[in-house]
PDB file of N, CA and C in Angstrom:
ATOM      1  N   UNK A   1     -24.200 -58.529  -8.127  1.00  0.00           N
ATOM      2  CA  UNK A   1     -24.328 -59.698  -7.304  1.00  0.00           C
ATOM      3  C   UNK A   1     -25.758 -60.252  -7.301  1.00  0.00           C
ATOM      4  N   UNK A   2     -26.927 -59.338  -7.001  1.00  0.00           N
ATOM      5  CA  UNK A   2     -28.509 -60.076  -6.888  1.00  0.00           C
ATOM      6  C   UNK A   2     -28.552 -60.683  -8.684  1.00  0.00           C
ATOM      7  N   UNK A   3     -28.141 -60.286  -9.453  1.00  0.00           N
ATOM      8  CA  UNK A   3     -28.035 -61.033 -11.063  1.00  0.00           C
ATOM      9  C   UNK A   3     -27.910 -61.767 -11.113  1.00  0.00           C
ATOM     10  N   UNK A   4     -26.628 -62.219 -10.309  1.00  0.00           N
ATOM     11  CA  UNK A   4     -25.813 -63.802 -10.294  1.00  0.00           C
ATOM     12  C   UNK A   4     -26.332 -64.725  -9.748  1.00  0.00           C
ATOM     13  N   UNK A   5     -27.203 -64.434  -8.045  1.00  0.00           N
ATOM     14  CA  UNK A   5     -28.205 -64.653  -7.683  1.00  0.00           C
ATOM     15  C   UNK A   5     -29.195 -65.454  -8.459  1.00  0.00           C
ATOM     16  N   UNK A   6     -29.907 -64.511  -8.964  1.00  0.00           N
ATOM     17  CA  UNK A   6     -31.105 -65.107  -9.494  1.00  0.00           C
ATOM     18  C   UNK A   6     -30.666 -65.746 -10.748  1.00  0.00           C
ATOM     19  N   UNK A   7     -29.626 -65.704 -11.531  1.00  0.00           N
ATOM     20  CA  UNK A   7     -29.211 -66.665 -12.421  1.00  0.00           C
ATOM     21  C   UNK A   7     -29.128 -68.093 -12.031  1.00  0.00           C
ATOM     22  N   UNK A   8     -27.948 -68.148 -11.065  1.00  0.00           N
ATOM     23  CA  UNK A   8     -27.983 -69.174 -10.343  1.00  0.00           C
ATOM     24  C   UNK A   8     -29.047 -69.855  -9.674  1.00  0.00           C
ATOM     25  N   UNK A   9     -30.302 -69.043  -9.558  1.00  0.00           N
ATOM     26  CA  UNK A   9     -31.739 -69.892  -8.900  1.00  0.00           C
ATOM     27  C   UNK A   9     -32.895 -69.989 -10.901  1.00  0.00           C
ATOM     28  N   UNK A  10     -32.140 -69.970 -11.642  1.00  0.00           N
ATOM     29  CA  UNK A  10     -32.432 -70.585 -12.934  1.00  0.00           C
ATOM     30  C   UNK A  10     -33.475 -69.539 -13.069  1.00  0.00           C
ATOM     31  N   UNK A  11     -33.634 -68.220 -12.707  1.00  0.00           N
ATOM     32  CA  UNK A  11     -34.615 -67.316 -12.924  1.00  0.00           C
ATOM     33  C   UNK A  11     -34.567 -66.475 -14.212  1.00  0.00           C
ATOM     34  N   UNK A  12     -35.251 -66.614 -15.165  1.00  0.00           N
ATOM     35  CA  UNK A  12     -34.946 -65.731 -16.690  1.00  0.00           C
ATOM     36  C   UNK A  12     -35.794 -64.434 -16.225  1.00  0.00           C
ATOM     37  N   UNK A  13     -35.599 -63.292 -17.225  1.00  0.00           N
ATOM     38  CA  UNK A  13     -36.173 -62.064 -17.737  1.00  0.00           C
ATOM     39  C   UNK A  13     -37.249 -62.081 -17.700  1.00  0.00           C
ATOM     40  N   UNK A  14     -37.828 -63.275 -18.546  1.00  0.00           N
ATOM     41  CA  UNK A  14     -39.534 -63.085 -18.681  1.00  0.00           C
ATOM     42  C   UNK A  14     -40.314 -63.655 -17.346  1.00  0.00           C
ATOM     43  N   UNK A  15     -39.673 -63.918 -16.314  1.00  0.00           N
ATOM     44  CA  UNK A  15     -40.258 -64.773 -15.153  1.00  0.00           C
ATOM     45  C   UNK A  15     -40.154 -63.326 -14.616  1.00  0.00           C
ATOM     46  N   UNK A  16     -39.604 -62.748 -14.645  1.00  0.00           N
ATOM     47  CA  UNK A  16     -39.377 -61.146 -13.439  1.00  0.00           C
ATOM     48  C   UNK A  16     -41.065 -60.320 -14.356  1.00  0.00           C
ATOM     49  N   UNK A  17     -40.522 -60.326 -15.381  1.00  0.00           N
ATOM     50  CA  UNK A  17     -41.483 -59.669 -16.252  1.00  0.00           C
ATOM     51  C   UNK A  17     -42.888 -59.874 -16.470  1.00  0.00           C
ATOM     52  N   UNK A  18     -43.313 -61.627 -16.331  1.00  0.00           N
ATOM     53  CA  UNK A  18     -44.307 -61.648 -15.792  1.00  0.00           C
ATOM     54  C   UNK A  18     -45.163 -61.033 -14.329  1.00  0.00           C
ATOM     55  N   UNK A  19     -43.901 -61.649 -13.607  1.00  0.00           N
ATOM     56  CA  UNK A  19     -44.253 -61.601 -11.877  1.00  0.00           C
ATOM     57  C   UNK A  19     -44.892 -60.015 -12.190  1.00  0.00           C
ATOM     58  N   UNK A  20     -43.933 -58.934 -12.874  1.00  0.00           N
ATOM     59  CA  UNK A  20     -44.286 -57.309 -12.732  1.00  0.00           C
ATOM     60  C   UNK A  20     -45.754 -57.284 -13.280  1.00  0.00           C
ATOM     61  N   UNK A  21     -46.093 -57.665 -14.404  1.00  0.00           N
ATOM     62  CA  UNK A  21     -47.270 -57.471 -15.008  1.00  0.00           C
ATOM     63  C   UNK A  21     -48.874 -58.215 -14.023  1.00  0.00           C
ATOM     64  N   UNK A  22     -48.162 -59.165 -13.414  1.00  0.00           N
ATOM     65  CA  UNK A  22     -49.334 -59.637 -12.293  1.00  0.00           C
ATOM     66  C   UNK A  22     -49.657 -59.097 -11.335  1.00  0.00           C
ATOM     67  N   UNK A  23     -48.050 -58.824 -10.443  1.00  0.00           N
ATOM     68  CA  UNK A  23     -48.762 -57.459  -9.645  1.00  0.00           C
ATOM     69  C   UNK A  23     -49.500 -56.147  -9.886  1.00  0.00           C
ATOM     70  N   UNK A  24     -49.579 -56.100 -10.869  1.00  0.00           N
ATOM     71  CA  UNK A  24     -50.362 -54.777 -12.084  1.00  0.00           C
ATOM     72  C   UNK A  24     -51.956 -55.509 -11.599  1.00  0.00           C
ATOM     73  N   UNK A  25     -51.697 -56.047 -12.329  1.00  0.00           N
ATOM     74  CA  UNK A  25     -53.504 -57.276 -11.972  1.00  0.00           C
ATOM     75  C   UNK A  25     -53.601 -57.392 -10.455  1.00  0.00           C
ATOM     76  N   UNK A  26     -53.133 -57.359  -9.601  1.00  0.00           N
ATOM     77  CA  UNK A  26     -52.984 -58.053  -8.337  1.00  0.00           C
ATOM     78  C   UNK A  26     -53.693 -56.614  -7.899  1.00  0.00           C
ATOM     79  N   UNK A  27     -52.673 -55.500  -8.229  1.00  0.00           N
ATOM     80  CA  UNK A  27     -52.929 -54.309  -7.138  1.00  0.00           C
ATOM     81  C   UNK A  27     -54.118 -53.422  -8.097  1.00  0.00           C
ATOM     82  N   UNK A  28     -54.582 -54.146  -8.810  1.00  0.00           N
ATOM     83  CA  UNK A  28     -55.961 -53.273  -9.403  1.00  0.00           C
ATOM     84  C   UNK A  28     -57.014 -53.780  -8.995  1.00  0.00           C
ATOM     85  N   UNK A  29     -57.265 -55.367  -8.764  1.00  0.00           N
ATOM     86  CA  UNK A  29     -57.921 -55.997  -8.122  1.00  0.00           C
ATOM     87  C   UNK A  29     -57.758 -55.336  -6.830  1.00  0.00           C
ATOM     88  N   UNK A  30     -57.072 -55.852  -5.763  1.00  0.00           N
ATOM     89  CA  UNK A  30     -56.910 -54.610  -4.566  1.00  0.00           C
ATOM     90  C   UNK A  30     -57.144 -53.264  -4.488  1.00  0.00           C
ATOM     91  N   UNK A  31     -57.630 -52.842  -5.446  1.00  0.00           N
ATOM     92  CA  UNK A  31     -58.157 -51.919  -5.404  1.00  0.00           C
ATOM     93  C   UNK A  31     -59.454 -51.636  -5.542  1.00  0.00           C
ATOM     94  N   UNK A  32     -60.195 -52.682  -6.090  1.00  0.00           N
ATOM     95  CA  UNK A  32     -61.553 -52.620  -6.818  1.00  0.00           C
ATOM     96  C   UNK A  32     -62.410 -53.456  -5.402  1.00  0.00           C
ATOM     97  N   UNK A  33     -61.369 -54.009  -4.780  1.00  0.00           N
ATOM     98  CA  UNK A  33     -62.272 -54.652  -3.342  1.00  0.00           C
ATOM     99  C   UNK A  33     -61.663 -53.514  -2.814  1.00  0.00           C
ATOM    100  N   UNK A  34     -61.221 -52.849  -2.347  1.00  0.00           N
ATOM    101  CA  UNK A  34     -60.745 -51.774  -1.659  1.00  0.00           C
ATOM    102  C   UNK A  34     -62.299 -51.131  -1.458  1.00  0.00           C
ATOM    103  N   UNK A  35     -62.960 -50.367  -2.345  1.00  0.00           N
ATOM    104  CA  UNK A  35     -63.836 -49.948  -3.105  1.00  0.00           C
ATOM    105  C   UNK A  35     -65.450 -50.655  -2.266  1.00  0.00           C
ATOM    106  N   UNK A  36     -65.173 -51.822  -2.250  1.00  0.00           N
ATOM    107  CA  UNK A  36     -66.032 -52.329  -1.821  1.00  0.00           C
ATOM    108  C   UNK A  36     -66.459 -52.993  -0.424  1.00  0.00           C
ATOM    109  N   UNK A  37     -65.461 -52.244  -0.017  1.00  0.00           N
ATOM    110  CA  UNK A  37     -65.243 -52.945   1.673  1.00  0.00           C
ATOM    111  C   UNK A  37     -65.577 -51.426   2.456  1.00  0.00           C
ATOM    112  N   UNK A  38     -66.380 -51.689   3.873  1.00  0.00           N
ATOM    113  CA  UNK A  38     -67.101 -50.673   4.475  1.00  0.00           C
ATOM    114  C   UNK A  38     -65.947 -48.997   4.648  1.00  0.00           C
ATOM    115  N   UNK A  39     -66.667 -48.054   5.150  1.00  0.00           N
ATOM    116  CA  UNK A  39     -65.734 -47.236   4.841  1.00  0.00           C
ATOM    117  C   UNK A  39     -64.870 -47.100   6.584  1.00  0.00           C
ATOM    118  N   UNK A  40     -65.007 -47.739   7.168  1.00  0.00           N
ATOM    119  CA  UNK A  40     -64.041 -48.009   8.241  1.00  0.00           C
ATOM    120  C   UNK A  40     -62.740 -48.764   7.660  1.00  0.00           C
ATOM    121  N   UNK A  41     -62.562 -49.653   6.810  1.00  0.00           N
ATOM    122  CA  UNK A  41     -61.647 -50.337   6.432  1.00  0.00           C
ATOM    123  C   UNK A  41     -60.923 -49.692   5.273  1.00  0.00           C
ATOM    124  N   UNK A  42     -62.208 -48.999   4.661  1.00  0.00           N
ATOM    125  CA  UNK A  42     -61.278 -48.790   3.464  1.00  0.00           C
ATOM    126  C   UNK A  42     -60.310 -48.062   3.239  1.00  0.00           C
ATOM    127  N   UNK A  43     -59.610 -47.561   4.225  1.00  0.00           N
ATOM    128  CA  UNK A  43     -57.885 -46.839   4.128  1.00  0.00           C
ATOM    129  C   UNK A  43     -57.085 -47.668   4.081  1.00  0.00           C
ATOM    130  N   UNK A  44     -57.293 -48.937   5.076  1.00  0.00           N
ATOM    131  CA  UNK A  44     -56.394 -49.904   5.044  1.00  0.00           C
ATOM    132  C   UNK A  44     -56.112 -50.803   3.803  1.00  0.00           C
ATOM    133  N   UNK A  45     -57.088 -51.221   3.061  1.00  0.00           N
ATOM    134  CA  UNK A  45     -56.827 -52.008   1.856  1.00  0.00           C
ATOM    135  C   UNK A  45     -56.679 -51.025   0.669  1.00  0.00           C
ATOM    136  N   UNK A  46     -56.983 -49.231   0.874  1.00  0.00           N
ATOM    137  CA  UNK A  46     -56.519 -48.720  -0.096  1.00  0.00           C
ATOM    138  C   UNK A  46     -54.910 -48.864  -0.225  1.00  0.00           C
ATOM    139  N   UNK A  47     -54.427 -48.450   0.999  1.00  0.00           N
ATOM    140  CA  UNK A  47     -53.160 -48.712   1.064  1.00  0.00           C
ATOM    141  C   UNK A  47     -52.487 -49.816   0.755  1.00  0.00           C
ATOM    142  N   UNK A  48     -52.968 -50.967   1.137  1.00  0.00           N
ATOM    143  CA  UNK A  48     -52.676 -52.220   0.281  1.00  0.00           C
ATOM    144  C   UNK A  48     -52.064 -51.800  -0.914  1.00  0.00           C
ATOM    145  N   UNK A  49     -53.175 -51.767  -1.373  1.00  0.00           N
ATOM    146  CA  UNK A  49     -53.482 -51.670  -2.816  1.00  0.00           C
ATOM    147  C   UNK A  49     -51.905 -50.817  -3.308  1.00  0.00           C
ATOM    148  N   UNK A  50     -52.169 -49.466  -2.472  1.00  0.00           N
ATOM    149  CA  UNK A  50     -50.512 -48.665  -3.446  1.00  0.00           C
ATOM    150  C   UNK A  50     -49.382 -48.861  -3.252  1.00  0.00           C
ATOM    151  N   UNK A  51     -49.558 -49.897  -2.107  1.00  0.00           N
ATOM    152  CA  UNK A  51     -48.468 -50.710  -1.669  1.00  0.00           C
ATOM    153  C   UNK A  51     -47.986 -51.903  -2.798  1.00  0.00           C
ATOM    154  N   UNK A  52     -48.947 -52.806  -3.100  1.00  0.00           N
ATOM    155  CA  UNK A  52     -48.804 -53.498  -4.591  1.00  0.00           C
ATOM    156  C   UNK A  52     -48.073 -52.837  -5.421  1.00  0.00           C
ATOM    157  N   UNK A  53     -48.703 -51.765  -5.947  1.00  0.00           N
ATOM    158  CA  UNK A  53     -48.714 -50.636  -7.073  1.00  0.00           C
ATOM    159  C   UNK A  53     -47.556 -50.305  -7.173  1.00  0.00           C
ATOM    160  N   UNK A  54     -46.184 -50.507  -5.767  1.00  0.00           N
ATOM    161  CA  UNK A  54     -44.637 -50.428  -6.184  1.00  0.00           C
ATOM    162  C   UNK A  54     -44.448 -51.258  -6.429  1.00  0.00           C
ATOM    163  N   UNK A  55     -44.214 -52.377  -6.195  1.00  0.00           N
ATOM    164  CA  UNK A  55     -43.735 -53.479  -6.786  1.00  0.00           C
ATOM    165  C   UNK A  55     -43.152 -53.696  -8.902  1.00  0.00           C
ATOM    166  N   UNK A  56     -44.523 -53.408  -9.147  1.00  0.00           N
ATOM    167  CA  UNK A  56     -43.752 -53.493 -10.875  1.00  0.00           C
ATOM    168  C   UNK A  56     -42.811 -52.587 -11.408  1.00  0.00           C
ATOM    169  N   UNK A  57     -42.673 -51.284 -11.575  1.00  0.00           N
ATOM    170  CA  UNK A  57     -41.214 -50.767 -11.430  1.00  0.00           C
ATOM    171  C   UNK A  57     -40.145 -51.381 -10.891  1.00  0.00           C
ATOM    172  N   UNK A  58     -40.013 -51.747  -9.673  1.00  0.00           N
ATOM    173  CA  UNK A  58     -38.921 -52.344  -9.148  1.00  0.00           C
ATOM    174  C   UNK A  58     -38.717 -53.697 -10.016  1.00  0.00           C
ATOM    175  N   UNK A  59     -39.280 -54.512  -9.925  1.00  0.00           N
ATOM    176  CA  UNK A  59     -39.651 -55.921 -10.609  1.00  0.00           C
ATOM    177  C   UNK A  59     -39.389 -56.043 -11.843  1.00  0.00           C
ATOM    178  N   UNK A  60     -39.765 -55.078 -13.095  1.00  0.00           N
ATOM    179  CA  UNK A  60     -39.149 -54.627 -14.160  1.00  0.00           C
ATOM    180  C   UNK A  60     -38.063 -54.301 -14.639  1.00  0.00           C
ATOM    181  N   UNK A  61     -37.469 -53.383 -13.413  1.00  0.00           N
ATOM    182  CA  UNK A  61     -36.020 -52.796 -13.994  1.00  0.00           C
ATOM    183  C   UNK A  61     -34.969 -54.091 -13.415  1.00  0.00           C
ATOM    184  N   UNK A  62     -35.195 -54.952 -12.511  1.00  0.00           N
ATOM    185  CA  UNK A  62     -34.888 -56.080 -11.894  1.00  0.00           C
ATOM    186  C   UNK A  62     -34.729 -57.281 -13.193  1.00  0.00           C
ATOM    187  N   UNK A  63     -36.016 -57.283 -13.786  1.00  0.00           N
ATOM    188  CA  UNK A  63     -35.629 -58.318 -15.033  1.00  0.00           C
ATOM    189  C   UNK A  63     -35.037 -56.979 -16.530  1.00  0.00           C
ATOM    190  N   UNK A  64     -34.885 -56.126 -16.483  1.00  0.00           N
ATOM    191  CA  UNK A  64     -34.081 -55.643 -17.450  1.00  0.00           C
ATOM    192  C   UNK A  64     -32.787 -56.092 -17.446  1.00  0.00           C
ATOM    193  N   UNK A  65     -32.042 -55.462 -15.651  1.00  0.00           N
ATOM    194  CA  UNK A  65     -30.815 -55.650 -15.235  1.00  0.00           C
ATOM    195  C   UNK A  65     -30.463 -57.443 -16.028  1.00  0.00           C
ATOM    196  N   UNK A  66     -31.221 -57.846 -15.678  1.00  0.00           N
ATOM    197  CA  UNK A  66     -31.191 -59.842 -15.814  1.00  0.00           C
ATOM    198  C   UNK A  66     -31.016 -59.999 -17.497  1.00  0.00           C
ATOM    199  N   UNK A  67     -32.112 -59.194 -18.148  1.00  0.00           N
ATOM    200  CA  UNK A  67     -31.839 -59.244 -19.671  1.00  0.00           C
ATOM    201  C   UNK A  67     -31.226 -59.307 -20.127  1.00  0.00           C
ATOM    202  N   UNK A  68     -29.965 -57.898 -19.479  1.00  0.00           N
ATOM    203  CA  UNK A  68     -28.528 -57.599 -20.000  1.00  0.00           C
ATOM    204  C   UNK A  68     -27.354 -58.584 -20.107  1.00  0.00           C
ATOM    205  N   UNK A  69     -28.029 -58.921 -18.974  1.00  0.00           N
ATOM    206  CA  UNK A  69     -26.747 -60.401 -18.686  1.00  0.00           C
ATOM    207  C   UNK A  69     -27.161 -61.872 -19.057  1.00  0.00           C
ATOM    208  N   UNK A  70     -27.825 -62.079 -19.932  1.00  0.00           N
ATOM    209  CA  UNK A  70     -28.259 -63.212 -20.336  1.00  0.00           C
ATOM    210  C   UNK A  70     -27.671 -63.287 -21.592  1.00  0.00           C
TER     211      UNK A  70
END
């Protein structure tokens, strides 16, 4: 059903597949200010950060599923 979904909202494979590879960039950046922010804060934006860091797995196997059915 979420396939048909995102078919129907004109969403291809390589749009999931990008989105995964940015959050890659997104949550490494978040990490590198993580790094640089006082050490009172910095648990909170570490966590950010590995919070990002799920996203592309999910996001990936999401545009595989989509691949199949295209």
């Amino acid at each position: 059903m979420p396939v048909k979904v995102l078919q129907a909202l004109g969403i291809r494979s390589w749009h999931l597949q990008s989105a995964s590879l940015g959050s890659i960039v997104l949550c490494l950046a978040l990490w590198i200010r993580a790094k640089t922010v006082d050490q009172t804060r910095r648990g909170n934006a570490e966590r950010r950060a590995i919070f990002v860091g799920l996203w592309p797995p999910t996001i990936w196997l999401i545009s595989e599923e989509l691949e199949r059915h295209e």
